[in-house]
N, C-alpha and C. Protein backbone atom coordinates (compact mmCIF):
# COMPACT_ATOMS: atom_id res chain seq x y z
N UNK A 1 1.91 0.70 -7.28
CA UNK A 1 1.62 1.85 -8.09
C UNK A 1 2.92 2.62 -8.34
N UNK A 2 2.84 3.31 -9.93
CA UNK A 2 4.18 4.20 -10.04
C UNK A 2 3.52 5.40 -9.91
N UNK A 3 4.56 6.21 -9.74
CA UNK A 3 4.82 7.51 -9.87
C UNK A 3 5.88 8.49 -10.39
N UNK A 4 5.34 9.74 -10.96
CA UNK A 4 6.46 10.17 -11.80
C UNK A 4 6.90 11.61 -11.04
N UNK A 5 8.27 11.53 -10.97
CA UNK A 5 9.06 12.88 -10.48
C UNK A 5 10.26 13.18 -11.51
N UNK A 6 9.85 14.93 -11.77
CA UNK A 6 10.70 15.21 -13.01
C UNK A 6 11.33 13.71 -13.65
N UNK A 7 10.10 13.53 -14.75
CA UNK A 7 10.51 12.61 -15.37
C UNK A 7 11.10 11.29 -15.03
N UNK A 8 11.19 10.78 -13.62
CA UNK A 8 11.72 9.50 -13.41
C UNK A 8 10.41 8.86 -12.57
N UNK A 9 10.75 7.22 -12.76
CA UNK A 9 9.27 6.55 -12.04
C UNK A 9 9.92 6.67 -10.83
N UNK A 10 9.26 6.33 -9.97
CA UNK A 10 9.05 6.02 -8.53
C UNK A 10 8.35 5.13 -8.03
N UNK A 11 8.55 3.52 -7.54
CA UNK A 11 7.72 2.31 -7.34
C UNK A 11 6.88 3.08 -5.87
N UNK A 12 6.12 3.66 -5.51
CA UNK A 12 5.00 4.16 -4.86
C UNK A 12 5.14 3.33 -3.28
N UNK A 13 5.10 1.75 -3.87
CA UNK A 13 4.97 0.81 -3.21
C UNK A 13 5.99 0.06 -2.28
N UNK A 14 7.15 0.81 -2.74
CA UNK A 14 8.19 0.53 -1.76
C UNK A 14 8.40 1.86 -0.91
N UNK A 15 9.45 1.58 0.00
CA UNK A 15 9.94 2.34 1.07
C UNK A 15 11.01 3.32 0.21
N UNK A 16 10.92 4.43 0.35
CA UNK A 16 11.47 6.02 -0.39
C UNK A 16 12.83 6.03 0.55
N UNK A 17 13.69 6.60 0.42
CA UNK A 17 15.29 6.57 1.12
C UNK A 17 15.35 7.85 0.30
N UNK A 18 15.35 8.95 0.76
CA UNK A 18 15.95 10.25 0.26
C UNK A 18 17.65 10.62 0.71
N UNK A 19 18.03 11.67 -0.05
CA UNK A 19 19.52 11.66 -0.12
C UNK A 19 20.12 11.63 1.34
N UNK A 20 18.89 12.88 2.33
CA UNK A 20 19.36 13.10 3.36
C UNK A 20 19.31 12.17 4.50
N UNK A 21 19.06 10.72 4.47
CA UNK A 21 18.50 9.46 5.04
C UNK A 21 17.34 9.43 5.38
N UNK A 22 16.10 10.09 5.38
CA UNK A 22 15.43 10.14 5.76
C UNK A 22 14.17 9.04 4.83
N UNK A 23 13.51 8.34 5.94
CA UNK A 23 12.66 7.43 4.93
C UNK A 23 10.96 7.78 4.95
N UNK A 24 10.52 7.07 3.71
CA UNK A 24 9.25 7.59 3.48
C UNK A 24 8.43 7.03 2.58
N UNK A 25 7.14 6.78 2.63
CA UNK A 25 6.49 5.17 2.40
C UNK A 25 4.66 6.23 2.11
N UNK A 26 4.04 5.49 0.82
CA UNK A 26 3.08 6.31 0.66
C UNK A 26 1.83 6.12 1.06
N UNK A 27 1.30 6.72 1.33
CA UNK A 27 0.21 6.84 2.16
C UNK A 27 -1.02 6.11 1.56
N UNK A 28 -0.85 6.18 0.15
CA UNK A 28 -2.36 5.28 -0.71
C UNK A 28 -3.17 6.99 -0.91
N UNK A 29 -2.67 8.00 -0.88
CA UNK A 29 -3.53 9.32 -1.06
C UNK A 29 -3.09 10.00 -1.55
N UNK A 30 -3.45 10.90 -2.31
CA UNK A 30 -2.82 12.12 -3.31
C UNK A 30 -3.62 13.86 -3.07
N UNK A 31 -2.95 14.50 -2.97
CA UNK A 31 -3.16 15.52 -3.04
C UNK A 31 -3.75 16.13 -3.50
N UNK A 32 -4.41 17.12 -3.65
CA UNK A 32 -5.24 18.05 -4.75
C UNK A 32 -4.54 18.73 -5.76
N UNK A 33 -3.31 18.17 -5.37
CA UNK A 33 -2.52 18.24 -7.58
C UNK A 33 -2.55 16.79 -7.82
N UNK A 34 -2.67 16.23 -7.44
CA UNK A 34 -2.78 14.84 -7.98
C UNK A 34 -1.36 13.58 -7.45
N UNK A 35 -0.37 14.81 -6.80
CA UNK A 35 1.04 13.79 -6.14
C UNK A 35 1.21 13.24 -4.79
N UNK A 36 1.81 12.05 -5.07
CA UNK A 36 1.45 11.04 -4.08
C UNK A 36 2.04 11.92 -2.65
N UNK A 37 1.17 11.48 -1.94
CA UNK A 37 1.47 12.03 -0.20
C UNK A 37 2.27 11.09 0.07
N UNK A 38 3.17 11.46 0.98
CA UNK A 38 4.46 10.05 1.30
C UNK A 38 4.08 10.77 3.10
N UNK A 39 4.56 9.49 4.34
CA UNK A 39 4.61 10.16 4.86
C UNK A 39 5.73 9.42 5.30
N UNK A 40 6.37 10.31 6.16
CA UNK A 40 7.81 9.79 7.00
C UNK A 40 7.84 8.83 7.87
N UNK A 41 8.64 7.67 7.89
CA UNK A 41 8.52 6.75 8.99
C UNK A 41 9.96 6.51 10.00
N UNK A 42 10.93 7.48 9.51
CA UNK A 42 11.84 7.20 10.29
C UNK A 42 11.81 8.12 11.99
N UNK A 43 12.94 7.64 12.52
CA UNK A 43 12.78 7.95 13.81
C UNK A 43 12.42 9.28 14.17
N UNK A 44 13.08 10.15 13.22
CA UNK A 44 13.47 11.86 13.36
C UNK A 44 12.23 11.74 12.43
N UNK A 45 11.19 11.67 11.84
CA UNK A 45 9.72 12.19 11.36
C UNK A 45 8.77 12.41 12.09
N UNK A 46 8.57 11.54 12.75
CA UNK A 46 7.17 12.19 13.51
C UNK A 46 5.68 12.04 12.64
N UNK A 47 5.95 11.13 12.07
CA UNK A 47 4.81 11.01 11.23
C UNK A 47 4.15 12.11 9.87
N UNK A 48 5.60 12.91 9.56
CA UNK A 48 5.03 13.80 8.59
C UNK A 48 4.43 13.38 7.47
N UNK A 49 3.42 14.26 6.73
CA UNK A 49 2.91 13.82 5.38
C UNK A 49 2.78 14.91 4.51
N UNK A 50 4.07 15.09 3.39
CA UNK A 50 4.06 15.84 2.29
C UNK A 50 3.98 15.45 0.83
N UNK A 51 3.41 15.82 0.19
CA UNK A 51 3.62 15.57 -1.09
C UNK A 51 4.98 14.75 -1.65
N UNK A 52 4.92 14.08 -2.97
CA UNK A 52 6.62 13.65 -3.34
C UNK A 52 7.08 14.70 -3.87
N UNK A 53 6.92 16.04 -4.71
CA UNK A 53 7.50 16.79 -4.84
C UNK A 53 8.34 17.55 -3.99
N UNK A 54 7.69 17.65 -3.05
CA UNK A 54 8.16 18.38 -1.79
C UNK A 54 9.22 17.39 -1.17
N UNK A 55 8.85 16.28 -0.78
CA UNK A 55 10.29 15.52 0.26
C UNK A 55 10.95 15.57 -1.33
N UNK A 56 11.00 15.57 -2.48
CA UNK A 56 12.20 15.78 -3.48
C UNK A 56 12.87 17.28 -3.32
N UNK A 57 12.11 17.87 -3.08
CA UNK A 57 12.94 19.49 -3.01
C UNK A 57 13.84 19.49 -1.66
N UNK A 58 12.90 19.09 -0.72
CA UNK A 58 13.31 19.33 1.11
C UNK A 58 14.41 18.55 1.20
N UNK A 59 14.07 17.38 0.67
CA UNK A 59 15.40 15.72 1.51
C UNK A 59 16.20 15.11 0.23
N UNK A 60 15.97 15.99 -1.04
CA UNK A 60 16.58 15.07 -2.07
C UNK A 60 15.96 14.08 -2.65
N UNK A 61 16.54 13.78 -3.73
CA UNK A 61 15.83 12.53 -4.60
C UNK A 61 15.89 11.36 -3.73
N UNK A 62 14.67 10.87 -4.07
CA UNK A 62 14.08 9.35 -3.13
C UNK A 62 14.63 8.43 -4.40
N UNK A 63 14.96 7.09 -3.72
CA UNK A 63 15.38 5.96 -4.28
C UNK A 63 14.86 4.84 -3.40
N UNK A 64 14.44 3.83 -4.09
CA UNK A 64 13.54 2.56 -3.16
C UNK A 64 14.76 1.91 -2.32
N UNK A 65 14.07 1.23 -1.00
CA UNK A 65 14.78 0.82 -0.19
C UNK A 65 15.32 -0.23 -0.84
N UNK A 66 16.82 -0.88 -0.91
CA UNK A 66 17.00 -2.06 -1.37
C UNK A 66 16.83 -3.21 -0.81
N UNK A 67 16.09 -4.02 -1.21
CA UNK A 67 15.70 -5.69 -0.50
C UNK A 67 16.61 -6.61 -0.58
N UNK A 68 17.18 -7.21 0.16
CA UNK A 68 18.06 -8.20 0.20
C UNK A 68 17.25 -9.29 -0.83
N UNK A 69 18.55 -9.70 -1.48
CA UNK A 69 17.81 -11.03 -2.33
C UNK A 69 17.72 -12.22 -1.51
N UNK A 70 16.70 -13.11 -1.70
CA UNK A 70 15.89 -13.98 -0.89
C UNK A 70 16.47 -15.84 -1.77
N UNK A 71 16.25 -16.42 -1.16
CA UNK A 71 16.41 -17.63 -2.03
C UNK A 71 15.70 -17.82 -2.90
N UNK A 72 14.26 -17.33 -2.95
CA UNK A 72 13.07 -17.46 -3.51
C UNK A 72 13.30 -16.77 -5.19
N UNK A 73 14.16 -15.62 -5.18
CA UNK A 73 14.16 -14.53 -5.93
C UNK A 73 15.77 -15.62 -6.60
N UNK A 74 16.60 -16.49 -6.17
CA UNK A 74 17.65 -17.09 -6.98
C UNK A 74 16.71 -17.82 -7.95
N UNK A 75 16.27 -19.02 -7.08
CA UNK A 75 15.66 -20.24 -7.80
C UNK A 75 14.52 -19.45 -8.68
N UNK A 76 13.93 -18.24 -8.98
CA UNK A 76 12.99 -18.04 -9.98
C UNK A 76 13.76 -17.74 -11.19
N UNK A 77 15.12 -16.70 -10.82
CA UNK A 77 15.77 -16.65 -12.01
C UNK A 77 15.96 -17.52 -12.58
N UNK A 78 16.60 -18.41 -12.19
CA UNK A 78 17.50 -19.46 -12.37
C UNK A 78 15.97 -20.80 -13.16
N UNK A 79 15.24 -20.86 -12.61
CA UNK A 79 14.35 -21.44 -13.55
C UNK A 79 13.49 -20.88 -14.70
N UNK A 80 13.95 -19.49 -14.76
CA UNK A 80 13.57 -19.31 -15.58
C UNK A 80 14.17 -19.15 -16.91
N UNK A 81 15.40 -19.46 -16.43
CA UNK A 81 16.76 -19.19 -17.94
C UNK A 81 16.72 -20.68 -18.85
């Protein structure tokens, strides 16, 4: 699932990396404005659960965790050119 913060998507479905390192992964629930609940999974969280607006104000803009590319992810390109 996406999601939108001031105007940019957000893949829902991956792991969130905000500016301040802090990580954060969504819960599958939304709020009574309608924005996705993320909750914290790194060491220093404690299991918090705020809105994405909010870890955008508190920790900075979230960006998805980056996945190492896999062999799986060469050979699809590559057959598919």
């Amino acid at each position: 699932m996406f999601g939108l913060l001031d105007g940019a998507v957000v893949d829902l479905d991956q792991v969130q990396v905000a500016v301040d390192g802090s990580w954060w992964l969504w819960t599958c629930e939304l709020s009574d404005a309608g924005d996705p609940l993320m909750q914290r999974i790194d060491d220093d969280g404690c299991g918090q659960v705020l809105p994405l607006p909010v870890v955008s104000r508190g920790h900075g803009p979230v960006a998805a965790l980056r996945q190492p590319t896999t062999a799986a992810m060469y050979r699809q390109v590559l057959e598919a050119a």
